[in-house]
C-alpha atoms as a PDB file:
ATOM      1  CA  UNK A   1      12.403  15.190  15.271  1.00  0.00           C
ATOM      2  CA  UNK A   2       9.049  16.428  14.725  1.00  0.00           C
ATOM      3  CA  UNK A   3       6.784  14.004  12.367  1.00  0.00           C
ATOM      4  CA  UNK A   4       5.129  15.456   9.189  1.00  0.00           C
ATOM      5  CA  UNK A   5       1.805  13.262   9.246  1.00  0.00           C
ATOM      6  CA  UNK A   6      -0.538  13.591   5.877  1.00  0.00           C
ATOM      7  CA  UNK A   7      -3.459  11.479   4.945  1.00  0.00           C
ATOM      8  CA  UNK A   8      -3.840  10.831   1.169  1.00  0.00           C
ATOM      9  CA  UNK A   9      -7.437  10.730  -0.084  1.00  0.00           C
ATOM     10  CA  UNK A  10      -9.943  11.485  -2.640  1.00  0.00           C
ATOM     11  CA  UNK A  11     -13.165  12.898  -2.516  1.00  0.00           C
ATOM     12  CA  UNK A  12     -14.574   9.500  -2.946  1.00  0.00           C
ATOM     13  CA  UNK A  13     -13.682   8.472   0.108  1.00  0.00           C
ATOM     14  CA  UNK A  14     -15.401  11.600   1.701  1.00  0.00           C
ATOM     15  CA  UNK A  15     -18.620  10.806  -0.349  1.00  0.00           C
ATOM     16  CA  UNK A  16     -18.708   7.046   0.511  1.00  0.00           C
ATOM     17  CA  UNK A  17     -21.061   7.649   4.259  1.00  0.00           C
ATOM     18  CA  UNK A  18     -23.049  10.658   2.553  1.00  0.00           C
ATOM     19  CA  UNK A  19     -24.143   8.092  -0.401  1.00  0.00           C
ATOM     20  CA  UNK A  20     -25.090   4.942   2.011  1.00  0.00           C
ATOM     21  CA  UNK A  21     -27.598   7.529   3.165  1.00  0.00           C
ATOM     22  CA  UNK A  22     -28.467   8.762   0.178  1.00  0.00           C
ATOM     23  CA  UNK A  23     -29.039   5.301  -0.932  1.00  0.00           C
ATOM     24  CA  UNK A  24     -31.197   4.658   2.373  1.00  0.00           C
ATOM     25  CA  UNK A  25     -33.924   6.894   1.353  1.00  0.00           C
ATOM     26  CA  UNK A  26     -33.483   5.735  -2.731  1.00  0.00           C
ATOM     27  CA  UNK A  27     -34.363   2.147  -1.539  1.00  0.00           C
ATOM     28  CA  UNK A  28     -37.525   3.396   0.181  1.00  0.00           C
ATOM     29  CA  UNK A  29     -38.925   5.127  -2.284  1.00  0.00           C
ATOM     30  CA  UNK A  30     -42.156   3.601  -4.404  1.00  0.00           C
ATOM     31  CA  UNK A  31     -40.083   3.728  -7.760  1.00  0.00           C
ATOM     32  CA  UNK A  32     -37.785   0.760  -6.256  1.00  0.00           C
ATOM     33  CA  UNK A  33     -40.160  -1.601  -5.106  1.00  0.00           C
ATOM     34  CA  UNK A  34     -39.764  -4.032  -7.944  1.00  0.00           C
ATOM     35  CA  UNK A  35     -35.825  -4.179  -7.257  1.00  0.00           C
ATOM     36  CA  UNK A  36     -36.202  -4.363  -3.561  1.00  0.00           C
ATOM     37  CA  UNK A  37     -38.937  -7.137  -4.011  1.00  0.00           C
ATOM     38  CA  UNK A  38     -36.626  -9.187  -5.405  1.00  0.00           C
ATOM     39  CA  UNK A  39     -34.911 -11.539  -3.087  1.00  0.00           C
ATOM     40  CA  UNK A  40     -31.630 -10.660  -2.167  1.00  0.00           C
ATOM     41  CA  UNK A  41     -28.835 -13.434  -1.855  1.00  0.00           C
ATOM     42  CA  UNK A  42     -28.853 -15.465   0.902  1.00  0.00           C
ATOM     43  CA  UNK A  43     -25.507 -16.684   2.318  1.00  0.00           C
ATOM     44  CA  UNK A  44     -25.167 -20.748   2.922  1.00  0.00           C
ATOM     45  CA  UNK A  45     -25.304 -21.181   6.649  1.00  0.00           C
ATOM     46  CA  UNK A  46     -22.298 -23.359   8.055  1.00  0.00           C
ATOM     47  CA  UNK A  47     -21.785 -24.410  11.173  1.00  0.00           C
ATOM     48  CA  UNK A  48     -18.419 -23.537  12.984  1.00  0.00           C
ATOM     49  CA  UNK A  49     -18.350 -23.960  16.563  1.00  0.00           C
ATOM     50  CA  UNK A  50     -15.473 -21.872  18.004  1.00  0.00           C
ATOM     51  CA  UNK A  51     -14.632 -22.212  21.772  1.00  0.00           C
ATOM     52  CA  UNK A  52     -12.476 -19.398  23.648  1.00  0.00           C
ATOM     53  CA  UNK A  53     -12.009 -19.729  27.450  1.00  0.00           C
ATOM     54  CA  UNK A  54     -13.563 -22.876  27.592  1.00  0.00           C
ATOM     55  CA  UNK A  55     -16.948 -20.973  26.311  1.00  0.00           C
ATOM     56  CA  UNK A  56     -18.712 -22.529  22.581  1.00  0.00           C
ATOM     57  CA  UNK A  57     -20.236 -20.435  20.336  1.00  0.00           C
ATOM     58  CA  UNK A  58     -21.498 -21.064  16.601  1.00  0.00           C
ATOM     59  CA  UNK A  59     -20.705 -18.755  13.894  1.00  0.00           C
ATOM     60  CA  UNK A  60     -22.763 -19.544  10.610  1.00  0.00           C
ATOM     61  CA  UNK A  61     -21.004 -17.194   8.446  1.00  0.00           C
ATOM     62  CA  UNK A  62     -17.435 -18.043   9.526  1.00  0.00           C
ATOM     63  CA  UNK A  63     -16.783 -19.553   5.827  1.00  0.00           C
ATOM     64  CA  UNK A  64     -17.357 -15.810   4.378  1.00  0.00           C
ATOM     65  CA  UNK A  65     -13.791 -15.602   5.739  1.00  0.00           C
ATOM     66  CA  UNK A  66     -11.881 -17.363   3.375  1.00  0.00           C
ATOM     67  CA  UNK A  67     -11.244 -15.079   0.545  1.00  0.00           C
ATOM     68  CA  UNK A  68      -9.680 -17.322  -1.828  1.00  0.00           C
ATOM     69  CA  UNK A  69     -12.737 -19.596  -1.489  1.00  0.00           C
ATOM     70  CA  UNK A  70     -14.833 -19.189  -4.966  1.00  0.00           C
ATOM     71  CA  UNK A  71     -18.451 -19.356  -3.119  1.00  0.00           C
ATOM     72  CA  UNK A  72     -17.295 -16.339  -1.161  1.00  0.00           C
ATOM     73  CA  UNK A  73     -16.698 -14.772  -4.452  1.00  0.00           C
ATOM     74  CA  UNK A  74     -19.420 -16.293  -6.160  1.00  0.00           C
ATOM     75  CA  UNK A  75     -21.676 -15.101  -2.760  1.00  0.00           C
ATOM     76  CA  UNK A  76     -19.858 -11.092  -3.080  1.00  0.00           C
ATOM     77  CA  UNK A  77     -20.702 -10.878  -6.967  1.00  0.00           C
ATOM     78  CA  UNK A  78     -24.627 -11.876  -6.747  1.00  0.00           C
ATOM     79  CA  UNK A  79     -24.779  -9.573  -3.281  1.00  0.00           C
ATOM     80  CA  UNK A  80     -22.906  -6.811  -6.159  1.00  0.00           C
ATOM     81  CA  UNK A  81     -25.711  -7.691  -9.002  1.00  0.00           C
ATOM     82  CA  UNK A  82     -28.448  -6.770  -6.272  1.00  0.00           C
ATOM     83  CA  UNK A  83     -27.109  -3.362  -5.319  1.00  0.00           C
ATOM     84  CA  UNK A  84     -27.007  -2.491  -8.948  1.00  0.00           C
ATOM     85  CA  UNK A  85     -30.002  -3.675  -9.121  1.00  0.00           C
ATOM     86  CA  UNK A  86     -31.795  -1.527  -6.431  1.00  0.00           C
ATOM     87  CA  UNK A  87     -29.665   1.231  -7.147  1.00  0.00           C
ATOM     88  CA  UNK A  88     -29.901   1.127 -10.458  1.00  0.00           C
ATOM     89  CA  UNK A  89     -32.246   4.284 -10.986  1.00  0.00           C
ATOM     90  CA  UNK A  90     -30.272   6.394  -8.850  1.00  0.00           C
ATOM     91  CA  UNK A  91     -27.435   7.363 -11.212  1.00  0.00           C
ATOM     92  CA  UNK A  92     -28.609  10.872 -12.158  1.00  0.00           C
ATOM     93  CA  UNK A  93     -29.231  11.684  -8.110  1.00  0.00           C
ATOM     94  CA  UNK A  94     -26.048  10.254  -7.632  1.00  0.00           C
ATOM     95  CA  UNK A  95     -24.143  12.305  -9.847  1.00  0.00           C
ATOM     96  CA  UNK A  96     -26.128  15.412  -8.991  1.00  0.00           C
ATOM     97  CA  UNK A  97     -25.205  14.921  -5.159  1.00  0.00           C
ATOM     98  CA  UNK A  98     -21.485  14.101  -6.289  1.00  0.00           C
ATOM     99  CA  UNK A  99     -21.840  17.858  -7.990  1.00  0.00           C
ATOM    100  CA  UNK A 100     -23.434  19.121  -5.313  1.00  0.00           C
ATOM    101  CA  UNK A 101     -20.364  18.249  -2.768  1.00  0.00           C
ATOM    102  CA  UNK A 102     -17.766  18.865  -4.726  1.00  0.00           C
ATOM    103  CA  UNK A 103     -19.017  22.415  -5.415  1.00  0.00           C
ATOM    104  CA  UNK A 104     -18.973  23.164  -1.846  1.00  0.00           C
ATOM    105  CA  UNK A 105     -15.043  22.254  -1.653  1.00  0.00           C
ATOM    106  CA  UNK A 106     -12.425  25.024  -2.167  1.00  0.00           C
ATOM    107  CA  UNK A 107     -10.708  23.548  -5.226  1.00  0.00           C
ATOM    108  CA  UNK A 108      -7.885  25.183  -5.320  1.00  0.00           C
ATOM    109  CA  UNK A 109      -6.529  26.081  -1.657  1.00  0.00           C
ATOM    110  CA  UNK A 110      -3.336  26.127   0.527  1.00  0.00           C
ATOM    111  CA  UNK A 111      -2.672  25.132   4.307  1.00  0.00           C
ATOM    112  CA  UNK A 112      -0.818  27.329   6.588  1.00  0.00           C
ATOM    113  CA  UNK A 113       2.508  26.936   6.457  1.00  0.00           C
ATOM    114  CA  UNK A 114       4.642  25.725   9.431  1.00  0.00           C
ATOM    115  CA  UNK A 115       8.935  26.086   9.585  1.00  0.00           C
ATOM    116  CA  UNK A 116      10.073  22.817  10.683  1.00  0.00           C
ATOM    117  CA  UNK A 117      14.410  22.450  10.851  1.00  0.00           C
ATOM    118  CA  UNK A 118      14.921  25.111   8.208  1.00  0.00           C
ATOM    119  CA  UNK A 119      12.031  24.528   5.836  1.00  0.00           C
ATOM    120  CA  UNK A 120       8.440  25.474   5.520  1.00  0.00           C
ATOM    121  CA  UNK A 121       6.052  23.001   4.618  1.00  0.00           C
ATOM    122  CA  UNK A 122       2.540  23.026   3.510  1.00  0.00           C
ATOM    123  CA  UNK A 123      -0.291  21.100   1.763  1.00  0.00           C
ATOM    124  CA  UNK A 124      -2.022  22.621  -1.413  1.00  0.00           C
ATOM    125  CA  UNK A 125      -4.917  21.793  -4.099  1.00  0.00           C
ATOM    126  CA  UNK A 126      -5.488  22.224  -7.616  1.00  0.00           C
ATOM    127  CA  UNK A 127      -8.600  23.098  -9.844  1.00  0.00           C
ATOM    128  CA  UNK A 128      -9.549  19.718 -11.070  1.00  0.00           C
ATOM    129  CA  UNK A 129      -7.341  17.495  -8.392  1.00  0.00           C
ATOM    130  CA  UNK A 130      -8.577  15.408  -6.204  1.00  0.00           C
ATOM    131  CA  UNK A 131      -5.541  14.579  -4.211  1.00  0.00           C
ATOM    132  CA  UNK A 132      -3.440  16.963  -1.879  1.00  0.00           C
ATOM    133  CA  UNK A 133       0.366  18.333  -3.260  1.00  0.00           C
ATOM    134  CA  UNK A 134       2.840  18.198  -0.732  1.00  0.00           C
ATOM    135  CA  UNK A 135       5.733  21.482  -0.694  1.00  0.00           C
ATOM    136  CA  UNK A 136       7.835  22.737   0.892  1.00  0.00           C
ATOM    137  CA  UNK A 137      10.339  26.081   0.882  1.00  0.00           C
ATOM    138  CA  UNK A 138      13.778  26.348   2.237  1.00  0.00           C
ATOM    139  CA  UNK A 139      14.006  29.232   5.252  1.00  0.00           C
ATOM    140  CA  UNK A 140      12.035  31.468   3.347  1.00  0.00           C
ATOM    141  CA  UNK A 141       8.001  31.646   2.429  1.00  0.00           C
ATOM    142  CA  UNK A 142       9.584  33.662  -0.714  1.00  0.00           C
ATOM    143  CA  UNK A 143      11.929  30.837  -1.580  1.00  0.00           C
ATOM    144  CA  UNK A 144      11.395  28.328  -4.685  1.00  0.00           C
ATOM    145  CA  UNK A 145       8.773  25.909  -3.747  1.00  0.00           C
ATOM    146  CA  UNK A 146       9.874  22.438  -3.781  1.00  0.00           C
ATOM    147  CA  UNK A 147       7.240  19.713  -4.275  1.00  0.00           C
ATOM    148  CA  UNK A 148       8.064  16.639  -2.094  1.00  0.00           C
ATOM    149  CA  UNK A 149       4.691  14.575  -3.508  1.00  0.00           C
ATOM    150  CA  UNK A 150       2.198  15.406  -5.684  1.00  0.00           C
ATOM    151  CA  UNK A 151      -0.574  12.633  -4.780  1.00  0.00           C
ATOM    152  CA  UNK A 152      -2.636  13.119  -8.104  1.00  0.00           C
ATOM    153  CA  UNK A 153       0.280  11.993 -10.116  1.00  0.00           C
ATOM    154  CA  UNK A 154       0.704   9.015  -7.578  1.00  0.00           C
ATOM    155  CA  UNK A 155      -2.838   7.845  -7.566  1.00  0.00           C
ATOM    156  CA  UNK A 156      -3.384   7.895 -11.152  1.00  0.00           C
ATOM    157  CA  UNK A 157      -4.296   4.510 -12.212  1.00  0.00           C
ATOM    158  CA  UNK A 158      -5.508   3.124  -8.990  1.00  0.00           C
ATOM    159  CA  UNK A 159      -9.118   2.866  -7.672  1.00  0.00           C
ATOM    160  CA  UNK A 160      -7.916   3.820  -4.146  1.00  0.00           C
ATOM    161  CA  UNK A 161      -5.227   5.616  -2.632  1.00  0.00           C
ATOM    162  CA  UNK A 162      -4.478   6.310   0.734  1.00  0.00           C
ATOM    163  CA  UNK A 163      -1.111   7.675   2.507  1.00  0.00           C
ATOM    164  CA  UNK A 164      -0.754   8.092   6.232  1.00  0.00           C
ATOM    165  CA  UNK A 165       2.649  10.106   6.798  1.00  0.00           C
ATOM    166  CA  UNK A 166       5.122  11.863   5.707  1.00  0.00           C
ATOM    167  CA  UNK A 167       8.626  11.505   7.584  1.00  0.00           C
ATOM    168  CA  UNK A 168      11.709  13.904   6.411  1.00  0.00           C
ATOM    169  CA  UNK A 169      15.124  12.981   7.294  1.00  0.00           C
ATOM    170  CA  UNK A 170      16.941  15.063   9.423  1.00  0.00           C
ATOM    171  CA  UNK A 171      19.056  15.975   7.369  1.00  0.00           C
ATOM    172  CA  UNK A 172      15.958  17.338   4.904  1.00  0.00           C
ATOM    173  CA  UNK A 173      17.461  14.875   2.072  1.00  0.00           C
ATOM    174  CA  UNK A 174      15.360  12.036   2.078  1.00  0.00           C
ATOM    175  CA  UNK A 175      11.118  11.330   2.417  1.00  0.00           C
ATOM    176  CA  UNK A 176       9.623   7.677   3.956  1.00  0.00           C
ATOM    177  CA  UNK A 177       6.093   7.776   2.750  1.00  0.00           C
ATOM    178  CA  UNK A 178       3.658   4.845   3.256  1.00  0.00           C
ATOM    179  CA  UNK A 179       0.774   3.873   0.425  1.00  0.00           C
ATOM    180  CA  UNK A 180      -2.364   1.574   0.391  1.00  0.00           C
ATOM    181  CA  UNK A 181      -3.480   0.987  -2.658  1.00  0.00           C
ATOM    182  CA  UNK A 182      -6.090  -1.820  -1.939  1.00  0.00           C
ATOM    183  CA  UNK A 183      -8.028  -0.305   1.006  1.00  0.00           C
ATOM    184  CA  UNK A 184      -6.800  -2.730   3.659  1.00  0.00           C
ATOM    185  CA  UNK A 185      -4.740  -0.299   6.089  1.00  0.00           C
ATOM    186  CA  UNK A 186      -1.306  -2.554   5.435  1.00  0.00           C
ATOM    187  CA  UNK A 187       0.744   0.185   4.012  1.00  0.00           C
ATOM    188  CA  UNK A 188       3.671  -0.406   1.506  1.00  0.00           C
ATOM    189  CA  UNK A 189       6.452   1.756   2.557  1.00  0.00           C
ATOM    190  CA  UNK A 190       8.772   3.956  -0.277  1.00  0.00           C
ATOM    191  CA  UNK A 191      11.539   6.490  -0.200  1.00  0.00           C
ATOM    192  CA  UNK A 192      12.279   9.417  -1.983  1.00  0.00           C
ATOM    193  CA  UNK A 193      15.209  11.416  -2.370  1.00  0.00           C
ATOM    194  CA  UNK A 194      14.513  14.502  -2.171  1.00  0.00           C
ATOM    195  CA  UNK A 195      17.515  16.151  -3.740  1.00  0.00           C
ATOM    196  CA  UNK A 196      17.161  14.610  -7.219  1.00  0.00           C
ATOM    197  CA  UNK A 197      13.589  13.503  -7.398  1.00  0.00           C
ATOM    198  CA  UNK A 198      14.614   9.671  -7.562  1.00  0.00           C
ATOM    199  CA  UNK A 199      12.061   6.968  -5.901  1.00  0.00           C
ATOM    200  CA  UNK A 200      14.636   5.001  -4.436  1.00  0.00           C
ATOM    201  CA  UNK A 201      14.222   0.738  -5.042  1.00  0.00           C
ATOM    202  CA  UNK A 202      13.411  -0.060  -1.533  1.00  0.00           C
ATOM    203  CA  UNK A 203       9.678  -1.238  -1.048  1.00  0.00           C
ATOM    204  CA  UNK A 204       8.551  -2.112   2.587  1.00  0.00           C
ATOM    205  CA  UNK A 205       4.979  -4.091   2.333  1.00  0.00           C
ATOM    206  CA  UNK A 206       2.918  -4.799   5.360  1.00  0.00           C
ATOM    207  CA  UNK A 207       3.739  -1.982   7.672  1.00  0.00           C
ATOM    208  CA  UNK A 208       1.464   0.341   9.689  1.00  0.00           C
ATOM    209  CA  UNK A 209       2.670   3.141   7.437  1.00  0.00           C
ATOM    210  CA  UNK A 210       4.697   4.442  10.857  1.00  0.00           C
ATOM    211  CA  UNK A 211       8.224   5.843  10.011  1.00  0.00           C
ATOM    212  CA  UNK A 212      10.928   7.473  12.185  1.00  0.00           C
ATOM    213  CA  UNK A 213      14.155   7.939  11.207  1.00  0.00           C
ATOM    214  CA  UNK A 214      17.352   7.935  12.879  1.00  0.00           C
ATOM    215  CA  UNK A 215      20.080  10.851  13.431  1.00  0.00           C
ATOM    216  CA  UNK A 216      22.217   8.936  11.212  1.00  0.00           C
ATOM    217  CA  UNK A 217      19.941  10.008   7.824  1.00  0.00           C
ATOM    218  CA  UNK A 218      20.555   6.143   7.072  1.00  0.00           C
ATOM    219  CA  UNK A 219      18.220   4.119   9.250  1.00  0.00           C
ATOM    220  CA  UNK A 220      14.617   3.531   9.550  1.00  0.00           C
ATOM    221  CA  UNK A 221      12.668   2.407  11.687  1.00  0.00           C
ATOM    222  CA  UNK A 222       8.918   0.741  11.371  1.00  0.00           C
ATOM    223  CA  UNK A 223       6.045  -1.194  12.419  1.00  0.00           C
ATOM    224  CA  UNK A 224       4.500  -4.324  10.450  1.00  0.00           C
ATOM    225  CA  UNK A 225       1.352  -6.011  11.231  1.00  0.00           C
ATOM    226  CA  UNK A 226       0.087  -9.580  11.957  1.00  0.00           C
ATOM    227  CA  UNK A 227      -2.359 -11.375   9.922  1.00  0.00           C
ATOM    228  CA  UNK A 228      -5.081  -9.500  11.781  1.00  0.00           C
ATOM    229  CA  UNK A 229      -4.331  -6.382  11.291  1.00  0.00           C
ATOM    230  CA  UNK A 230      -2.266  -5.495  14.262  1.00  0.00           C
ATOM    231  CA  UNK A 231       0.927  -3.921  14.405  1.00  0.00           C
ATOM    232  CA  UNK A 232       2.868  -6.667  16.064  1.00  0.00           C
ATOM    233  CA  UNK A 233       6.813  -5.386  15.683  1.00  0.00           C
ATOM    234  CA  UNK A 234       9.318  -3.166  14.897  1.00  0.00           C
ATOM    235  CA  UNK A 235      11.840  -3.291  12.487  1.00  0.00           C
ATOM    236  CA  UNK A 236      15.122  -1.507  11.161  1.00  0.00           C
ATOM    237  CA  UNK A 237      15.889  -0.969   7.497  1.00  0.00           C
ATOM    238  CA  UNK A 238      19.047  -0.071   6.515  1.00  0.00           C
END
C-alpha cells in the first residue's frame, strides 16, 4: 500500500522566517532606538545542577521549563510586551511584505495527478484559501471529483493548523488523517469515511501523525510519543 503523505499549512507558516528577518533590519533602524533602548526582560537566574554520566553542569534557565509555573508565564508575557514594543512601527511594512508574498503565489492551482489502486488523487487551491483541498477521481481524470478534505473548512477557527498524512484504506472507503492544532508536532489522529462524508467518533491524541492500515480495512496501526517528543511505540486501533 502506497502512503498518500500531505502537509497542511498556511501561508503564515511560510512567512514566519521571511518576517524574523524582516524584523532584523526594522530593529536596526534609527526610528526604533527608543523601543530597543528600553531594557528588555531579564529572566531570574536559578541554579539547577544536572549531572549525566557522572559529569555536573548548571543550567540557570532550567525553571523556564515548567509551563504551568505562573513566572514562566508572567516572564513570556513581558518578553511579548517588548516585541510589540520594538515592532510596533512596523505594521504597515509588515502588511506590505505579507502582500508582497502572497502575490507571488499561484492562488488558485492544481498538482499533477497520480492513479493510485483505481483512483486519481491530487491537491488543489482556491482564490482566497489559504489551505490545500484534497480530491480525488475514480479510474478516470474525467470522472466526478470527490473531495476527501478540504483544509480551509478544517482550519477555520484555529490559529494553527498543521496535517502530516493522508492514509486511504485499501479498500478506498475510509481516510486516517492526523491534525495539530497547537503547534507542538503531537498529532491528534481522525477518520473519515469516505463513502458518506461522516467524521467517524474515534480521536487518537499524542501520535506522530504516522498511519498504516491493514488489509483487513478495519485496523490501524500508529506511533505515539513520549513526554519528549519522541515516538516511543506502536499501537493498534481497532
Amino acid at each position: 500500500m502506497k502512503a498518500k503523505s500531505i502537509c497542511i499549512i498556511s501561508y503564515r507558516f511560510l512567512l514566519f522566517s521571511l518576517l524574523l528577518l524582516q524584523n532584523a533590519f526594522i530593529g536596526c533602524s534609527g526610528q526604533h532606538r527608543s523601543a530597543l533602548d528600553a531594557a528588555p526582560p531579564q529572566a531570574q537566574k536559578i541554579e539547577q545542577v544536572l549531572t549525566i554520566h557522572g559529569d555536573a553542569r548548571i543550567d540557570n534557565y532550567f525553571w523556564l521549563r515548567e509551563r504551568e509555573n505562573p513566572q514562566v508565564i508572567a516572564y513570556l508575557t513581558a518578553e511579548n510586551a517588548y516585541k510589540d514594543a520594538v515592532l510596533q512601527k512596523s505594521g504597515k511594512l509588515q502588511k506590505q511584505l505579507y502582500k508582497e508574498i502572497v502575490g507571488r503565489i499561484e492562488q488558485t492551482d492544481v498538482s499533477v495527478p497520480y492513479k493510485d489502486n483505481g483512483y486519481y488523487y491530487y491537491t488543489r487551491y482556491e482564490k482566497g484559501g489559504e489551505h490545500p483541498i484534497y480530491c480525488r477521481k475514480k479510474e478516470s481524470l474525467d470522472a466526478v471529483e470527490e473531495i476527501m478534505l478540504n483544509v480551509n473548512d478544517m482550519a477555520r477557527g484555529h490559529d494553527f493548523y498543521h496535517g502530516v498524512g493522508l492514509e486511504v484504506s485499501e479498500d478506498n472507503k475510509f481516510l486516517a488523517f492526523a491534525v495539530d492544532t497547537v503547534s507542538r508536532r503531537k498529532y491528534s489522529l481522525h477518520f473519515k469515511n469516505l463513502e458518506t462524508g461522516e467524521i467517524l467518533a474515534d480521536n487518537i491524541p499524542n501520535t506522530s501523525g504516522s498511519a498504516a492500515w491493514a488489509n483487513d480495512n478495519q485496523t490501524v496501526f500508529y506511533v505515539t510519543k513520549d513526554s519528549t517528543l519522541r515516538p516511543d511505540k506502536v499501537f493498534r486501533h481497532v
